[in-house]
Protein backbone atom coordinates (compact mmCIF):
# COMPACT_ATOMS: atom_id res chain seq x y z
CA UNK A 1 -2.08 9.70 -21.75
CA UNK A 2 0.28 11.63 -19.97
CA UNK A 3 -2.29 12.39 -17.27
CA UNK A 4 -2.54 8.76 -16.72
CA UNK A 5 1.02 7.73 -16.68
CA UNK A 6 1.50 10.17 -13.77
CA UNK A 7 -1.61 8.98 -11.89
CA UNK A 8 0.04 5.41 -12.09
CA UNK A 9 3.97 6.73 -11.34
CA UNK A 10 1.79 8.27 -8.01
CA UNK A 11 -0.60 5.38 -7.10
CA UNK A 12 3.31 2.87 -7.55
CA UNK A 13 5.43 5.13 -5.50
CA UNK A 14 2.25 5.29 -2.63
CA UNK A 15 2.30 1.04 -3.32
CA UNK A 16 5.75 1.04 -2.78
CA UNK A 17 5.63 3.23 0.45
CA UNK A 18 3.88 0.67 1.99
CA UNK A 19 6.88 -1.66 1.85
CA UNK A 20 9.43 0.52 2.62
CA UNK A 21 12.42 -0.13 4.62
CA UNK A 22 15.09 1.69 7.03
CA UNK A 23 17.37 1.90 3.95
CA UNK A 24 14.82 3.58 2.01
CA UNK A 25 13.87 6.14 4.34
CA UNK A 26 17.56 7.08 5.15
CA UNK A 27 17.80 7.49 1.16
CA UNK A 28 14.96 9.89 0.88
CA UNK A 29 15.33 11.51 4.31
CA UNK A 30 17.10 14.32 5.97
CA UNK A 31 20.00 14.17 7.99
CA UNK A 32 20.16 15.51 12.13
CA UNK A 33 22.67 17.69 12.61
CA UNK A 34 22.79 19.08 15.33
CA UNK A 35 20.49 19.32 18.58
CA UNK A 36 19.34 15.27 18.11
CA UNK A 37 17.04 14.96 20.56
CA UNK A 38 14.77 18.47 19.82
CA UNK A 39 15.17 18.01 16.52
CA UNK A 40 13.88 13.98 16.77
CA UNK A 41 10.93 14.67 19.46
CA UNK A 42 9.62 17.63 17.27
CA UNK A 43 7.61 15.42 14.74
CA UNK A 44 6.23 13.41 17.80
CA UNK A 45 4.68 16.42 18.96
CA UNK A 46 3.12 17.31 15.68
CA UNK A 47 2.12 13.59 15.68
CA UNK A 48 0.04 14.13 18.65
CA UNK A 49 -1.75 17.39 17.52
CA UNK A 50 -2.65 15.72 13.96
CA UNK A 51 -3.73 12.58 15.72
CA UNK A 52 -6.32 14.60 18.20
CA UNK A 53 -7.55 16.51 15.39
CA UNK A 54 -8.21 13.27 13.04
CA UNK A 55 -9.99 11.24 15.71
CA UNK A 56 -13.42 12.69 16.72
CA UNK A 57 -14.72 12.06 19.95
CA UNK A 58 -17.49 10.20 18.43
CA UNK A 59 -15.31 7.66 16.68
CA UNK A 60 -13.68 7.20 19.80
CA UNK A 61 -16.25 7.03 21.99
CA UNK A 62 -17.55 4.39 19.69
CA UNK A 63 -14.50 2.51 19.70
CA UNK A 64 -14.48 2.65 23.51
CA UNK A 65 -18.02 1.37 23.90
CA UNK A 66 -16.81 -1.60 22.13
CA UNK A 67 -13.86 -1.83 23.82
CA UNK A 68 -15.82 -2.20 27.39
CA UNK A 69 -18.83 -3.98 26.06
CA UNK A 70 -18.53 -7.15 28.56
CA UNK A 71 -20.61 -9.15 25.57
CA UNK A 72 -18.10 -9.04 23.03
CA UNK A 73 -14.34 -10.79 23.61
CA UNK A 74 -10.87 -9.16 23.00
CA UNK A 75 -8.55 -10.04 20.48
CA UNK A 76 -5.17 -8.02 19.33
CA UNK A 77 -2.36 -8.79 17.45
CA UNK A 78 0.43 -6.14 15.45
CA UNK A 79 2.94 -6.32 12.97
CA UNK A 80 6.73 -7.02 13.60
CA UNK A 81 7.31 -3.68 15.59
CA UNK A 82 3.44 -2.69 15.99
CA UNK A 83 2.65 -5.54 17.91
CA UNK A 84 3.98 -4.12 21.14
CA UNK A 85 1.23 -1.54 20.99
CA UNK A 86 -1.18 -4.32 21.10
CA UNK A 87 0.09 -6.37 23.92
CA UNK A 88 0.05 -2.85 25.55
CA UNK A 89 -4.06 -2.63 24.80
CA UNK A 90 -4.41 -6.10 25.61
CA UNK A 91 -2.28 -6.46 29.00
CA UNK A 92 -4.05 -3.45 30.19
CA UNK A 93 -7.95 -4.34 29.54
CA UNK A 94 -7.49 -7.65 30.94
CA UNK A 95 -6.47 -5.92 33.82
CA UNK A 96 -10.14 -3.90 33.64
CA UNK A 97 -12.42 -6.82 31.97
CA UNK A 98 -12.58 -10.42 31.09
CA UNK A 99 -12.65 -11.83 27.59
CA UNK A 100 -9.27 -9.90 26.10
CA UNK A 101 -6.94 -12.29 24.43
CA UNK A 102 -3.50 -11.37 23.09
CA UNK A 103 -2.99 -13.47 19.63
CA UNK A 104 0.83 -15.01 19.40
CA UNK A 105 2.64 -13.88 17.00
CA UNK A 106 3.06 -17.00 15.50
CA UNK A 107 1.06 -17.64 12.27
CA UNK A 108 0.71 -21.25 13.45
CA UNK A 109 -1.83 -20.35 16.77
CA UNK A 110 -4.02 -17.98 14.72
CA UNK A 111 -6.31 -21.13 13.87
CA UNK A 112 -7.14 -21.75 17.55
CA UNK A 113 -8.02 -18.01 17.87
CA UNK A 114 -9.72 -17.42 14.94
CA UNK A 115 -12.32 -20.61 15.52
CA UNK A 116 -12.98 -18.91 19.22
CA UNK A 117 -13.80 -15.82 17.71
CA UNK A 118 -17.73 -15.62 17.98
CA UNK A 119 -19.65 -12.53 16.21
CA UNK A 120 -19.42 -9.01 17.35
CA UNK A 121 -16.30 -9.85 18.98
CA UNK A 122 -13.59 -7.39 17.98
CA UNK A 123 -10.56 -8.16 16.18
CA UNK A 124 -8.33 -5.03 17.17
CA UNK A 125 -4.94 -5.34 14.71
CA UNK A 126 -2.33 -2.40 14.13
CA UNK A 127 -0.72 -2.95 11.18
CA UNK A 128 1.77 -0.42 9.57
CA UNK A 129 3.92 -0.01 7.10
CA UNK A 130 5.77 -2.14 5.79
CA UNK A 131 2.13 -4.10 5.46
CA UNK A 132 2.18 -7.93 6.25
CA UNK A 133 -0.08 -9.77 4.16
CA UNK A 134 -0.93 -12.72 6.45
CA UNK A 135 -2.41 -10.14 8.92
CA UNK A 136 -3.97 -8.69 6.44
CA UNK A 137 -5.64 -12.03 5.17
CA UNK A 138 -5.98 -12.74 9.22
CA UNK A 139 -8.43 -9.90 9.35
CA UNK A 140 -10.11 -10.80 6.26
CA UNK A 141 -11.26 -14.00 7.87
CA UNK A 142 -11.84 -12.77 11.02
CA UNK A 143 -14.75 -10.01 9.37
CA UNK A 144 -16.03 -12.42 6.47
CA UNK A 145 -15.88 -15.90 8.33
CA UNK A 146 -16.30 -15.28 12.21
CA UNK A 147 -18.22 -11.70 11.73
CA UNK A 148 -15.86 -9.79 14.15
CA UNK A 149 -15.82 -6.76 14.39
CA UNK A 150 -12.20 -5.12 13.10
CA UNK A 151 -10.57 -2.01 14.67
CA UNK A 152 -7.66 -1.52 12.88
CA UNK A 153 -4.90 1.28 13.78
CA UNK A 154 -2.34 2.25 11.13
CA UNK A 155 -0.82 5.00 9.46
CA UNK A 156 -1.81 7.34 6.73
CA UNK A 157 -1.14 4.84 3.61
CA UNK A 158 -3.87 2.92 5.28
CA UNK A 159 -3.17 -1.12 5.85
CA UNK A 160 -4.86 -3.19 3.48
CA UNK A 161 -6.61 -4.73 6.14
CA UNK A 162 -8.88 -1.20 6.52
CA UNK A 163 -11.31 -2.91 3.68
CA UNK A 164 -12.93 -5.16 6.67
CA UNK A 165 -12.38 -2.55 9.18
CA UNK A 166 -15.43 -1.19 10.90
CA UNK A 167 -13.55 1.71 12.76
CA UNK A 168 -10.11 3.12 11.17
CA UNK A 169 -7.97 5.19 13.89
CA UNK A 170 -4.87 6.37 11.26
CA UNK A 171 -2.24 8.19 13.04
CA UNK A 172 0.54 9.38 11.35
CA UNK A 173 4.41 7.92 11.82
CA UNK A 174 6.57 9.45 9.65
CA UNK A 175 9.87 10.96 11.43
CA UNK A 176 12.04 11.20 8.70
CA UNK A 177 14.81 8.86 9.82
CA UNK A 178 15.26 5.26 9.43
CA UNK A 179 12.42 4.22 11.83
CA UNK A 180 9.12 5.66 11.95
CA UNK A 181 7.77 6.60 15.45
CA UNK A 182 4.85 4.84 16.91
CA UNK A 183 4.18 7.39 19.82
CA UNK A 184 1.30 8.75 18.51
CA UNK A 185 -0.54 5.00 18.06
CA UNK A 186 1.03 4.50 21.71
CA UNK A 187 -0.77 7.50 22.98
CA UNK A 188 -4.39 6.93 21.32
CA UNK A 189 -3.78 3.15 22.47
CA UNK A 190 -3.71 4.68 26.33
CA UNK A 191 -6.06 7.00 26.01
CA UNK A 192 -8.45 4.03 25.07
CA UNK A 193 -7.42 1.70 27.57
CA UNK A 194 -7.84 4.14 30.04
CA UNK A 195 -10.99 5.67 29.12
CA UNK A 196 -12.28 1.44 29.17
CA UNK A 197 -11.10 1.31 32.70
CA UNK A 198 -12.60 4.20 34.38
CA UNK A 199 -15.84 3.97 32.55
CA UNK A 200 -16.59 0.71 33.98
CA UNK A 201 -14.63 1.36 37.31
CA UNK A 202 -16.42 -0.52 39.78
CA UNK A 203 -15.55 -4.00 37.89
CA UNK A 204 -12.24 -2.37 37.25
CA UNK A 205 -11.25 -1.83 40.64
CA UNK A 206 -12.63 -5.59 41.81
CA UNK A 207 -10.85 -6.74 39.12
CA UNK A 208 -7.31 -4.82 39.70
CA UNK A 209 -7.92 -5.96 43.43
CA UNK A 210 -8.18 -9.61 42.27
CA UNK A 211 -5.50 -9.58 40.22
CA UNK A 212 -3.51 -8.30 42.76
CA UNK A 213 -4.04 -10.49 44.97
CA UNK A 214 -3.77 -13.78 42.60
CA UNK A 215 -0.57 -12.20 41.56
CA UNK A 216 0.50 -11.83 45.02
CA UNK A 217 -0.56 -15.55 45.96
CA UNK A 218 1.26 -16.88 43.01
CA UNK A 219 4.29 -15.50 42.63
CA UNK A 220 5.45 -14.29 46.07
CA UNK A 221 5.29 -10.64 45.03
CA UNK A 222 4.89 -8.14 47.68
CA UNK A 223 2.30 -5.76 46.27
């Protein structure tokens, strides 16, 4: 019995990890003293050698194929803070490829883009902790009612959402201060969006040209 109890205490605490907030993690973590910025950068480069070690060239090659596969659309969407690493992905393939879509963050649109989603396409969500539950069910629908295809990125607690994943890229964020660090995720996000771009680069550079150019026509902007 007592076995059990402290397989449930662990499995709670790991539950409850998920859902943590700043106040918790100044509670449990350590204080900076002195030298703030080495001190607060040292994780982040830890971050990166765990991260290149966890993610095998074949997953991410995989995930890359995907990513550039002209036959399948584009759609990403994060959590409350996450989400910027997924207008990163997105802003940056549309600039390589048709067919990538940024979701709003506004629970109300995700109808109109869930009903465009057609199978194969690929649902690419980064969801941390603390886990949001519509996303979550978001994904859910995406992989059991439009058969997309979900990449999800998120940390080592693993979103819920990882249960319709096809490809999981976890990265680890904890910092031990109030907020966790995303640099890692931001990293693996450009090394994808890059490796997209320059795989297919003749379309890439039309497209870049293009864009320019509309963007130039449009706005006024000297390029």
């Amino acid at each position: 019995m007592y076995g059990s109890q402290k397989i449930q205490c662990r499995l709670i605490s790991e539950l409850k990890g998920g859902y943590r907030s700043p106040l918790d993690l100044y509670t449990m973590g350590q204080r900076i003293e002195d030298d703030y910025l080495t001190e607060f950068t040292m994780p982040t480069a830890e971050h990166m050698r765990v991260t290149a070690e966890a993610i095998t060239e074949l997953q991410f090659n995989r995930i890359t194929e995907l990513l550039g596969d002209p036959k399948r659309d584009i759609y990403a969407l994060g959590g409350r803070i996450s989400d910027t690493i997924a207008t990163y992905l997105s802003f940056h393939l549309r600039q390589a490829r048709m067919g990538v879509f940024h979701i709003p963050r506004d629970p109300e649109s995700w109808p109109e883009y869930l009903l465009r989603m057609k199978p194969g396409d690929i649902f690419f969500i980064t969801h941390f902790c603390r886990y949001q539950p519509n996303l979550a069910k978001l994904a859910k629908q995406a992989y059991t009612e439009r058969k997309a295809q979900v990449i999800l990125m998120t940390d080592k607690r693993l979103s819920p959402a990882n249960r319709y994943a096809s490809e999981v890229l976890a990265v680890p964020i904890d910092t031990g201060t109030i907020w966790d660090s995303y640099s890692a995720a931001l990293a693996v996000t450009e090394a994808l969006v890059t490796r997209v771009a320059e795989e297919n680069w003749d379309n890439t550079k039309h497209r870049i040209e293009a864009w320019d150019s509309a963007r130039q026509n449009s706005t006024g902007v000297d390029l």
